[in-house]
Structures are given as structure tokens and as C-alpha cells.
Protein backbone atom coordinates (compact mmCIF):
# COMPACT_ATOMS: atom_id res chain seq x y z
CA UNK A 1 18.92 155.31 -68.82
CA UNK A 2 21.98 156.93 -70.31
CA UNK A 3 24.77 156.66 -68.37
CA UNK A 4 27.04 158.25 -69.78
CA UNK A 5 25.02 161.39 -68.96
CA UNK A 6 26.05 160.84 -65.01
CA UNK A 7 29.64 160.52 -66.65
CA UNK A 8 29.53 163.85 -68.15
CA UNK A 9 28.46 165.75 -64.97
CA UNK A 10 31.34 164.18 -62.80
CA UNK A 11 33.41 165.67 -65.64
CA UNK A 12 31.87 168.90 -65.45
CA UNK A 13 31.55 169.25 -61.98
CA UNK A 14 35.11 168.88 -61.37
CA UNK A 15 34.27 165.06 -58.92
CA UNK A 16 36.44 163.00 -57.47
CA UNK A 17 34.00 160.24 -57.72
CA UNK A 18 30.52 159.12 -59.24
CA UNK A 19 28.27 156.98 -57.01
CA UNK A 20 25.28 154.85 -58.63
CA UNK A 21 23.64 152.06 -56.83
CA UNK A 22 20.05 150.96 -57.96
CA UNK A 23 17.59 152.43 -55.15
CA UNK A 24 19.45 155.12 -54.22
CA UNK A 25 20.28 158.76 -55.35
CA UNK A 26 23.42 159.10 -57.83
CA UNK A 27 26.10 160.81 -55.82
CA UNK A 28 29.17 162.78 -56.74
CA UNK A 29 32.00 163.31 -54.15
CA UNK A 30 33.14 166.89 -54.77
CA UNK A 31 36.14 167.87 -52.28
CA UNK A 32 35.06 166.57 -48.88
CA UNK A 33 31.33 166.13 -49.65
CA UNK A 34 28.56 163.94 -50.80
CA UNK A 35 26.37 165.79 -53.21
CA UNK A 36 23.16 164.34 -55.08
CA UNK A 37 22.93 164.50 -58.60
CA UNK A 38 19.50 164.58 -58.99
CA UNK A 39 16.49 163.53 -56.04
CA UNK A 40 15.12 160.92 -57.74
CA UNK A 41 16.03 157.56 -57.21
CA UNK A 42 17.69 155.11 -59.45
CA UNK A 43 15.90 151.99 -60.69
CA UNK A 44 17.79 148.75 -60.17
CA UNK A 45 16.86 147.38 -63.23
CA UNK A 46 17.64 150.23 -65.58
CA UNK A 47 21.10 150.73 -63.80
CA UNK A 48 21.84 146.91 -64.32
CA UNK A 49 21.07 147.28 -68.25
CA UNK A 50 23.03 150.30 -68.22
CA UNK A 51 26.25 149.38 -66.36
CA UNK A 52 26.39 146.10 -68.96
CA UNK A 53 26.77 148.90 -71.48
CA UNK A 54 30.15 149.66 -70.92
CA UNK A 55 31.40 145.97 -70.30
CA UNK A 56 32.43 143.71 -72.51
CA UNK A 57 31.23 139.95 -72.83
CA UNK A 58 34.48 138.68 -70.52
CA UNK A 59 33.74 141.24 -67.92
CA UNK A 60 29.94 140.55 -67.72
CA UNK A 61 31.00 137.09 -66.62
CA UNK A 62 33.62 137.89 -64.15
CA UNK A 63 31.10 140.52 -62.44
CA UNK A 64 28.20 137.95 -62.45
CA UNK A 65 30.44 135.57 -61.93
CA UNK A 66 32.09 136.99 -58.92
CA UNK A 67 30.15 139.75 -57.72
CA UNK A 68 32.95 142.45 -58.24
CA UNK A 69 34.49 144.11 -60.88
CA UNK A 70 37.27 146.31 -61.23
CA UNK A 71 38.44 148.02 -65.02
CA UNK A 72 39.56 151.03 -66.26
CA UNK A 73 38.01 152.39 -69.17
CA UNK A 74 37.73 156.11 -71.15
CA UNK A 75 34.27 157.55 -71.54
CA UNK A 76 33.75 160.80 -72.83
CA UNK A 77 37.75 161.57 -73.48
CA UNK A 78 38.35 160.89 -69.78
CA UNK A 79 39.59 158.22 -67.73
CA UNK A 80 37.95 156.79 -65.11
CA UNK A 81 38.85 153.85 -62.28
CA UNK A 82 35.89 151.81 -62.28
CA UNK A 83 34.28 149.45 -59.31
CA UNK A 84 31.23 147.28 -59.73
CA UNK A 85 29.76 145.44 -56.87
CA UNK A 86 26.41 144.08 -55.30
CA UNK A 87 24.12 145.85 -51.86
CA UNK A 88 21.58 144.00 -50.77
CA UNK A 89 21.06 142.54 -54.40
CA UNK A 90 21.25 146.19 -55.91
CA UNK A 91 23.85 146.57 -58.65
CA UNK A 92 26.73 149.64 -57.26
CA UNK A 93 28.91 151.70 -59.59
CA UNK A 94 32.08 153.95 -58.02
CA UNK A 95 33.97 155.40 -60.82
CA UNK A 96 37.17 157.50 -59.51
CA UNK A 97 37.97 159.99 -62.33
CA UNK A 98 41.70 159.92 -63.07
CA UNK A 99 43.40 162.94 -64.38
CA UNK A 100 44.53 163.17 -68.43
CA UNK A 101 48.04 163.70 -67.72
CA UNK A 102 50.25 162.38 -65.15
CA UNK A 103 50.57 165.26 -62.16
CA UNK A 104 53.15 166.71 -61.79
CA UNK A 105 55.55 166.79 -58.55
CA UNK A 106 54.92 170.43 -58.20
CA UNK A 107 51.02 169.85 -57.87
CA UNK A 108 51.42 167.20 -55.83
CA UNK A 109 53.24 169.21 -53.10
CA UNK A 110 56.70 167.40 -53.81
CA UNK A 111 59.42 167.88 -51.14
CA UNK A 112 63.13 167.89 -52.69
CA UNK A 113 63.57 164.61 -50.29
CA UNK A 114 60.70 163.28 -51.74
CA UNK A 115 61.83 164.05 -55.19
CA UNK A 116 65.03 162.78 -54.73
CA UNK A 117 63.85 159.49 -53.66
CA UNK A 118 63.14 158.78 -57.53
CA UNK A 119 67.07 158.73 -57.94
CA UNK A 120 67.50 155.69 -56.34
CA UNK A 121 68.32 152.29 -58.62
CA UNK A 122 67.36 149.93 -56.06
CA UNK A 123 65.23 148.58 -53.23
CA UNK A 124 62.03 148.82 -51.85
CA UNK A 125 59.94 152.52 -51.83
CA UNK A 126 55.98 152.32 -50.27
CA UNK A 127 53.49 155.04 -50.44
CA UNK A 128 50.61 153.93 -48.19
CA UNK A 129 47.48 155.75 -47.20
CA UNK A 130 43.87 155.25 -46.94
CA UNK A 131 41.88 154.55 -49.64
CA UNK A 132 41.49 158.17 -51.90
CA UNK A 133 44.83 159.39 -50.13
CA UNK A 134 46.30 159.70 -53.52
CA UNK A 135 48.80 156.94 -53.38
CA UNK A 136 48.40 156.43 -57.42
CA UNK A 137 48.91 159.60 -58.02
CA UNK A 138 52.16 160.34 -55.92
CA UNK A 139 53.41 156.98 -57.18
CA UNK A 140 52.66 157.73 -61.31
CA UNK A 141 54.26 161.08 -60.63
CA UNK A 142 57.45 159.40 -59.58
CA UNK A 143 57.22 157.03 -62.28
CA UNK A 144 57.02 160.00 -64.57
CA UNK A 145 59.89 161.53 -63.38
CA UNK A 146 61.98 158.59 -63.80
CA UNK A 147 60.79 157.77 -67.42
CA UNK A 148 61.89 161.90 -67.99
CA UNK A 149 65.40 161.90 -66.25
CA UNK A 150 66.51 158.67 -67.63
CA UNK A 151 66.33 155.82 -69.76
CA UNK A 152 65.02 153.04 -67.78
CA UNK A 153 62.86 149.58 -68.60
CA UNK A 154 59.82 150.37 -66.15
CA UNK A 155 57.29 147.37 -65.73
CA UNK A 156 54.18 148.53 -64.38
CA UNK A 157 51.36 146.09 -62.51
CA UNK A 158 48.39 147.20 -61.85
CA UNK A 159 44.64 146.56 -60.88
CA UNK A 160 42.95 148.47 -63.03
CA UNK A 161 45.05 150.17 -64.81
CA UNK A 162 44.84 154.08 -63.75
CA UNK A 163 47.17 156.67 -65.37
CA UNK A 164 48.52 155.91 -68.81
CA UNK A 165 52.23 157.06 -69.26
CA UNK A 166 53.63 158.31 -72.70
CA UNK A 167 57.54 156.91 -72.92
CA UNK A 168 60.02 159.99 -72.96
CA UNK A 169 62.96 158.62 -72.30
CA UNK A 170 62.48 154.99 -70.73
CA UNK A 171 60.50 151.94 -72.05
CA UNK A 172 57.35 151.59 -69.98
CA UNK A 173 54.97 148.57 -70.44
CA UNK A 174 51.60 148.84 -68.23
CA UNK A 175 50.35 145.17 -67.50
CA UNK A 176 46.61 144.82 -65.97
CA UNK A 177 45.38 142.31 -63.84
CA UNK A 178 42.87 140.23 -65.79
CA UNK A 179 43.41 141.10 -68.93
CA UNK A 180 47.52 140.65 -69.33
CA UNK A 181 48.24 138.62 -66.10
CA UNK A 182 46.64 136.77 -63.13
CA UNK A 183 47.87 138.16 -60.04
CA UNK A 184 50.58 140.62 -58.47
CA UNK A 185 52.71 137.61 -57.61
CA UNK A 186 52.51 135.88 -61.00
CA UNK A 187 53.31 138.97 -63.06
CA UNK A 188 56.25 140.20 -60.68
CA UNK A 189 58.02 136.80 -60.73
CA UNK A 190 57.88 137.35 -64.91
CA UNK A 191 59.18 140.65 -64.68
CA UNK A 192 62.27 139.56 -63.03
CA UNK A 193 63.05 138.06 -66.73
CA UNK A 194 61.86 140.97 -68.94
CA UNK A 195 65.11 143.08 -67.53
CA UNK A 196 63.64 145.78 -65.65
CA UNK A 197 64.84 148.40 -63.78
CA UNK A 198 61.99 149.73 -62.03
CA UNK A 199 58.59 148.08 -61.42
CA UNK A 200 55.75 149.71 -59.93
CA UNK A 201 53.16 147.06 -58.05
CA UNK A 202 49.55 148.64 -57.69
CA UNK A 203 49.32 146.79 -54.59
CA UNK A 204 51.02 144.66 -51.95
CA UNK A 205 47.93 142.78 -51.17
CA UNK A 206 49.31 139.30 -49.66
CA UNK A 207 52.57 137.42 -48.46
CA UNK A 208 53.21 136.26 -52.12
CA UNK A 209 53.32 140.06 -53.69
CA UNK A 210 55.21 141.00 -50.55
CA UNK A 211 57.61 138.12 -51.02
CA UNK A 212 58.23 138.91 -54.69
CA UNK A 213 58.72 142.66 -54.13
CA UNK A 214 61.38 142.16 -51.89
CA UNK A 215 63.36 139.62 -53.67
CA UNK A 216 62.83 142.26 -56.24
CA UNK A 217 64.11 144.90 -54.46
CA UNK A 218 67.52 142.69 -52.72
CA UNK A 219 67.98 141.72 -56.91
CA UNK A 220 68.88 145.10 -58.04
CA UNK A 221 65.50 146.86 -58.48
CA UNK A 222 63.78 149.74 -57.86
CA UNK A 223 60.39 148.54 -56.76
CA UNK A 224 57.42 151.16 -56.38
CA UNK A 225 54.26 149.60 -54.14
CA UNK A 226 51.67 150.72 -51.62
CA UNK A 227 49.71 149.30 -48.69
CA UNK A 228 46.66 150.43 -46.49
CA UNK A 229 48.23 151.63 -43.96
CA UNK A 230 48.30 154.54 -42.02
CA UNK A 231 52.16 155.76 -40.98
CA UNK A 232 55.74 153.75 -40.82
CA UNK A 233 55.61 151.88 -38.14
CA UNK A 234 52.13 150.61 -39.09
CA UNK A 235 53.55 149.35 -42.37
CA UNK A 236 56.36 147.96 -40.95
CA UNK A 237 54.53 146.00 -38.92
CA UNK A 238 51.82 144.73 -41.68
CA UNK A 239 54.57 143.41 -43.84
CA UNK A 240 56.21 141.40 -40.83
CA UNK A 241 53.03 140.32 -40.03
CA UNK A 242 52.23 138.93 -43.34
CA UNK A 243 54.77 136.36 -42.06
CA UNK A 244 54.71 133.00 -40.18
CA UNK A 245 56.77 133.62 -36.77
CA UNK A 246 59.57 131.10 -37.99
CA UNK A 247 60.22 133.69 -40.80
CA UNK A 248 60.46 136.81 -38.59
CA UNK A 249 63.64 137.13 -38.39
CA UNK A 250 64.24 136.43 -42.10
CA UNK A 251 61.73 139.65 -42.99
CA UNK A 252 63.33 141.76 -40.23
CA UNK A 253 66.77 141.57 -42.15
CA UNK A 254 65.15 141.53 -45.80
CA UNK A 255 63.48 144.96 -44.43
CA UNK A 256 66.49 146.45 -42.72
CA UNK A 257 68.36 145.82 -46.31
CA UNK A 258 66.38 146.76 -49.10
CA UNK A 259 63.06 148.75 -47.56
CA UNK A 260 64.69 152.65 -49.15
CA UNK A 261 61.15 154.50 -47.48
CA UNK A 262 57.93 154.85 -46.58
CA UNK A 263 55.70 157.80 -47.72
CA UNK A 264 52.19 157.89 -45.52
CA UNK A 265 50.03 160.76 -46.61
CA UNK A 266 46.37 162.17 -46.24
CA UNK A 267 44.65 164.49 -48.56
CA UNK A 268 43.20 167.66 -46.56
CA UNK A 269 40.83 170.51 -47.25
CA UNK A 270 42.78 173.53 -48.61
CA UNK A 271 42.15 177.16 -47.58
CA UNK A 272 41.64 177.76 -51.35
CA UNK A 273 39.27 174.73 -52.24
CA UNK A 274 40.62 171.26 -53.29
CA UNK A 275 42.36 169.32 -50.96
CA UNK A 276 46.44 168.91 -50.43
CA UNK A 277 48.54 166.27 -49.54
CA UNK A 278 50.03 166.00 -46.09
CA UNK A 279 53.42 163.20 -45.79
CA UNK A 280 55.27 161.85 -43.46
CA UNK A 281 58.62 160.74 -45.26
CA UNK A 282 60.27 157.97 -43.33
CA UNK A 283 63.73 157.35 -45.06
CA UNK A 284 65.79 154.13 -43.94
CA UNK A 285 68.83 155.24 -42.47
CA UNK A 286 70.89 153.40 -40.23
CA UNK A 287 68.97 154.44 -36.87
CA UNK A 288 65.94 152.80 -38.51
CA UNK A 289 67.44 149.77 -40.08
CA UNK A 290 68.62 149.16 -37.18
CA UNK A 291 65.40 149.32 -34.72
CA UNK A 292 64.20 147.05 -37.96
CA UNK A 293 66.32 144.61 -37.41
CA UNK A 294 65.90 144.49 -34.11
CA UNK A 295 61.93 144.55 -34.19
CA UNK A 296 62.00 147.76 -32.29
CA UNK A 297 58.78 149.25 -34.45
CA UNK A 298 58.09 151.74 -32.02
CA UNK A 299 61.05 153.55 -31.66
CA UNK A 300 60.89 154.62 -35.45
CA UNK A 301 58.44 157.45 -35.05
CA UNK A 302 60.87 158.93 -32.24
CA UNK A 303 63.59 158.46 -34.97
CA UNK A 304 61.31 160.39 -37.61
CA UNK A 305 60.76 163.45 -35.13
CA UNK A 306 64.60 163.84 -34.53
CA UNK A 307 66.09 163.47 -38.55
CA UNK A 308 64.73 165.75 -40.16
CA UNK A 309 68.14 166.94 -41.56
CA UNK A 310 68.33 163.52 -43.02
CA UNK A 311 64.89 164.42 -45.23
CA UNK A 312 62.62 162.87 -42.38
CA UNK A 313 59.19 164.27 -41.55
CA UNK A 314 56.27 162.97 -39.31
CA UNK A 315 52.79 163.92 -40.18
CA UNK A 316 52.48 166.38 -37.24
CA UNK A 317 55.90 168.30 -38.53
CA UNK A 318 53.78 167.98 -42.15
CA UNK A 319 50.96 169.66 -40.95
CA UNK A 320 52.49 172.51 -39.21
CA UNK A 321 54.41 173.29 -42.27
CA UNK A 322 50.92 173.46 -44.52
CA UNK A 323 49.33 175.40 -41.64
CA UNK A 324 52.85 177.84 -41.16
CA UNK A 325 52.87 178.41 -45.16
CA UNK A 326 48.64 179.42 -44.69
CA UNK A 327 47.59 176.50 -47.24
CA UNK A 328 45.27 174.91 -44.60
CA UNK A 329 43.13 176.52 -41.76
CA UNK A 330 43.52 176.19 -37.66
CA UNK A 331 41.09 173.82 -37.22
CA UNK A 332 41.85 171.66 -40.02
CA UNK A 333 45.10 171.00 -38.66
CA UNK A 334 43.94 170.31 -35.15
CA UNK A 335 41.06 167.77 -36.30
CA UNK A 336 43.84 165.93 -38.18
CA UNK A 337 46.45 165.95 -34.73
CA UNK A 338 43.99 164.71 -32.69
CA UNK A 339 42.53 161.93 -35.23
CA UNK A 340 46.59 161.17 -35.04
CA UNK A 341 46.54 161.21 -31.19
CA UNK A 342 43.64 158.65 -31.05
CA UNK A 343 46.05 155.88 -32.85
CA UNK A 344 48.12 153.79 -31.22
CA UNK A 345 51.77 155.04 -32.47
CA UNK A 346 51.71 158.78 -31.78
CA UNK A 347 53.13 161.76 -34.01
């Protein structure tokens, strides 16, 4: 088997993702669909030789090892995010392709408020979504604006590595988990000595990388991070409940302090083909630092609805404005309200 074959049809069939697990058909995920690459079914034990190909000796003993995998690597002049797991004993391959260049804010559906939330020199900025929402992509493009507009010492961390940014006019050093450090924690409690101004954290995966990003953020940083979560409040909520009660009121007032915004979006379908983002921008004023402070969660989408002048837009208000401007259809926008309605914080 030749991998790299499957490789060069994601490529050329414009994917979003290549799926190969022994037993099954190989899959790309073009726009909203699953398509088969071919009928026939992959052999287990072909795949395994094959997917060894492209690892070296440290990462066949880490995915043996521990029966995941996650790297980066280029194949065929493009860049791909690459997981490797186990089904039912059956090796599984998802490679996201990542774009060449960093997008830019204009393809990415940037908002001036949005924009202008890469101006800031300190505190805490999350861009949470599902997984595929394009949270690495909003986040590198605001990393890219800052290494244009000024000269800045940006610290990335990630897990793999995704989008690889050529210095204009800041310093930017890209650290990987695994290969340069051994967790999110670790390598931001370094980077508080390697006199940054802006660090971007893949992920905010556990109390530790929460902990760190804050005291970060309160120490005259910019930090850049994202969750899984869904909307504000939701996020809100996650990080305080990353927290033993006795410490509640401690992450309350860290939040209320040095949290700058939350960005939750979704990609949809486009009219045109391709799918758009769709934001809700919550911005920490001091309405909302205050319901923070007060562990008033709930209140914050109300807040959202009613501030817009203040650069504030729930995903409803989002929607409308994609399906005003005629970049999405009818329905698309009422499957995505009532998905919305069926959650427990409403839009």
C-alpha cells in the first residue's frame, strides 16, 4: 500500500480530512460530507505497515506504547494534523489538512471587534468551538496579525503543531508537545521566563494549563487558548468548574480581572460551497465582569443580546447577519437556531 497516494487525493480533492482505518473504506470529508475514496476495503495489516512509514522510531513507541498518536508532519508539500489511534484492534488514521499559509482575517469572516481584539497587551482571549469549528485557524490568524503590526516575543504551545508562522515583525518560537516539552502546564510556567508578550496555548485541557494561563494573563500577558465548549457562559462555567469549591471564589475574581473575551463559533454550509464561520463575540465589560464575579453565568447571554454597540454578538444575531448579507440559505440558519434552542443557555 502507498499511502501517500490517499494523501494526494485529499490534496486534490480540496478535503478537510482523510479517514483510514483497517477494515473499512478510506474516507474523505469534503464540506459537510463523508465520501469514499474507493469501495474496497482496507487491509489492517497493510495499513499498519503503511502508517509506520511516516513515523519515526520515537513515535512508533509512543503509539504502541500508548495507543494514540498525535504529530504534524508535511507530505507531498502540504501540511497535515495527524491522529493515530486503535478500533476494535484496527489501526485508524485522521489527517486534518492544514492550509500553506496562515488565513487571513478577511477569509476568515473577521469582524473589526474581532480584529481589534488582537490590540490588546494583556489578559486572557478564548476561542472555543467544537472540534473542526476552526478554532486554530481563527487563533493563527490573530497570531499573524500581531507578528505583522508589531514587534512582539510570541511563544507558541501546541499539540501538534498546525500552522507554521514566518516572523515579520515579532520573534515567534513554536514549541510541540513531545518533542520540545511535556505538557501545556510545564511549557507555560517556562515561558513566563523566556520574556514573552503573547503566548498562544493549543489547549486548556486541565486545572494546571488553566491555572498557568491565568497567572499568565494577571502577569502582563496576552494569552491566546481554546476550550470545547460551545458559547460564553458554557466556558465560563468549565473553567470554574475545573476548580475545587474552596477556590471558587478565587477563579470568579481571577476571571472578572484578566478573562479580555470569548469567541464561540461554528463553521456552516455556504450558499456558494465551503462552509463559513458563524461567532458569537463575548467581550468583558463591566456588566459581565461583574455577573462573573458574582457567579451570575446566566445572565451573560442577556448581556451579549443587549451590547452590541460595545462589539458584542450572540450566535443568533451572527446568523441573521450571514443569512441578511445572502452567504447562507433559510434553512441553514433555522437548523442551526433550533440546534441552539435545544441547549440549556439560550441565544
Amino acid at each position: 500500500m502507498n499511502i501517500q497516494n490517499y494523501f494526494k487525493t485529499a490534496i486534490e480533492k480540496g478535503a478537510a480530512d482523510l479517514h483510514l482505518v483497517g477494515g473499512s473504506k478510506s474516507t474523505l470529508r469534503i464540506g459537510e460530507q463523508l465520501i469514499p475514496v474507493s469501495e474496497t476495503l482496507l487491509d489492517n495489516k497493510e495499513l499498519r505497515e503503511a502508517v509506520f512509514t511516516l513515523l519515526d522510531e520515537k513515535q512508533k513507541e509512543h503509539f504502541l506504547k500508548n495507543k494514540e498518536l498525535d504529530f504534524g508532519k508535511e507530505i507531498l508539500g502540504q501540511r497535515f494534523r495527524i491522529n493515530l489511534h486503535f478500533q476494535e484492534g484496527k489501526v485508524g488514521l485522521t489527517a486534518r489538512v492544514i492550509a500553506k499559509e496562515v488565513p487571513s482575517p478577511d477569509k476568515l469572516g473577521f469582524t473589526e471587534n474581532l480584529y481589534g481584539l488582537t490590540h490588546l497587551r494583556d489578559g486572557l482571549i478564548l476561542v472555543v468551538g467544537t472540534s473542526g469549528s476552526g478554532k486554530s485557524s481563527t487563533l493563527a490568524a490573530m497570531i499573524d496579525i500581531i507578528n505583522a503590526e508589531r514587534k512582539a516575543h510570541i511563544i507558541t504551545i501546541e499539540d501538534p503543531i498546525e500552522f507554521l508562522f514566518k516572523e515579520k515583525q515579532s520573534i515567534i518560537e513554536q514549541r510541540e508537545l513531545g518533542n520540545d516539552t511535556r505538557s501545556f502546564a510545564a511549557a507555560l510556567k517556562s515561558a513566563l521566563r523566556q520574556d514573552p508578550n503573547v503566548i498562544m496555548v493549543g489547549e486548556m485541557r486541565d486545572k494546571e494549563t488553566i491555572s498557568g494561563a491565568l497567572t499568565a494573563a494577571e502577569t502582563g500577558h496576552l494569552v491566546l487558548s481554546t476550550l470545547h465548549t460551545s458559547n460564553a457562559p458554557e466556558t465560563i462555567q468549565r473553567v470554574i468548574d475545573s476548580y475545587p469549591s474552596d477556590k471558587k471564589n478565587q477563579i470568579l475574581n481571577q476571571l472578572a480581572s484578566n478573562l479580555r473575551a470569548v469567541i464561540a463559533q461554528e463553521l456552516l454550509p455556504a450558499k456558494e460551497g465551503g462552509r463559513v464561520a458563524v461567532r458569537e463575540i463575548m467581550i468583558n465589560n463591566s456588566a459581565i465582569s461583574n455577573l462573573i464575579k458574582n457567579n451570575d453565568i446566566a445572565q451573560i447571554i442577556s448581556t451579549i443580546q443587549t451590547s452590541g454597540a460595545e462589539g458584542m454578538v450572540t450566535m443568533n444575531q451572527s446568523i441573521d447577519k450571514l443569512l441578511v448579507a445572502g452567504i447562507i440559505d433559510q434553512k441553514v440558519a433555522e437548523n442551526r437556531k433550533r440546534n441552539l434552542e435545544t441547549k440549556s443557555v439560550y441565544y
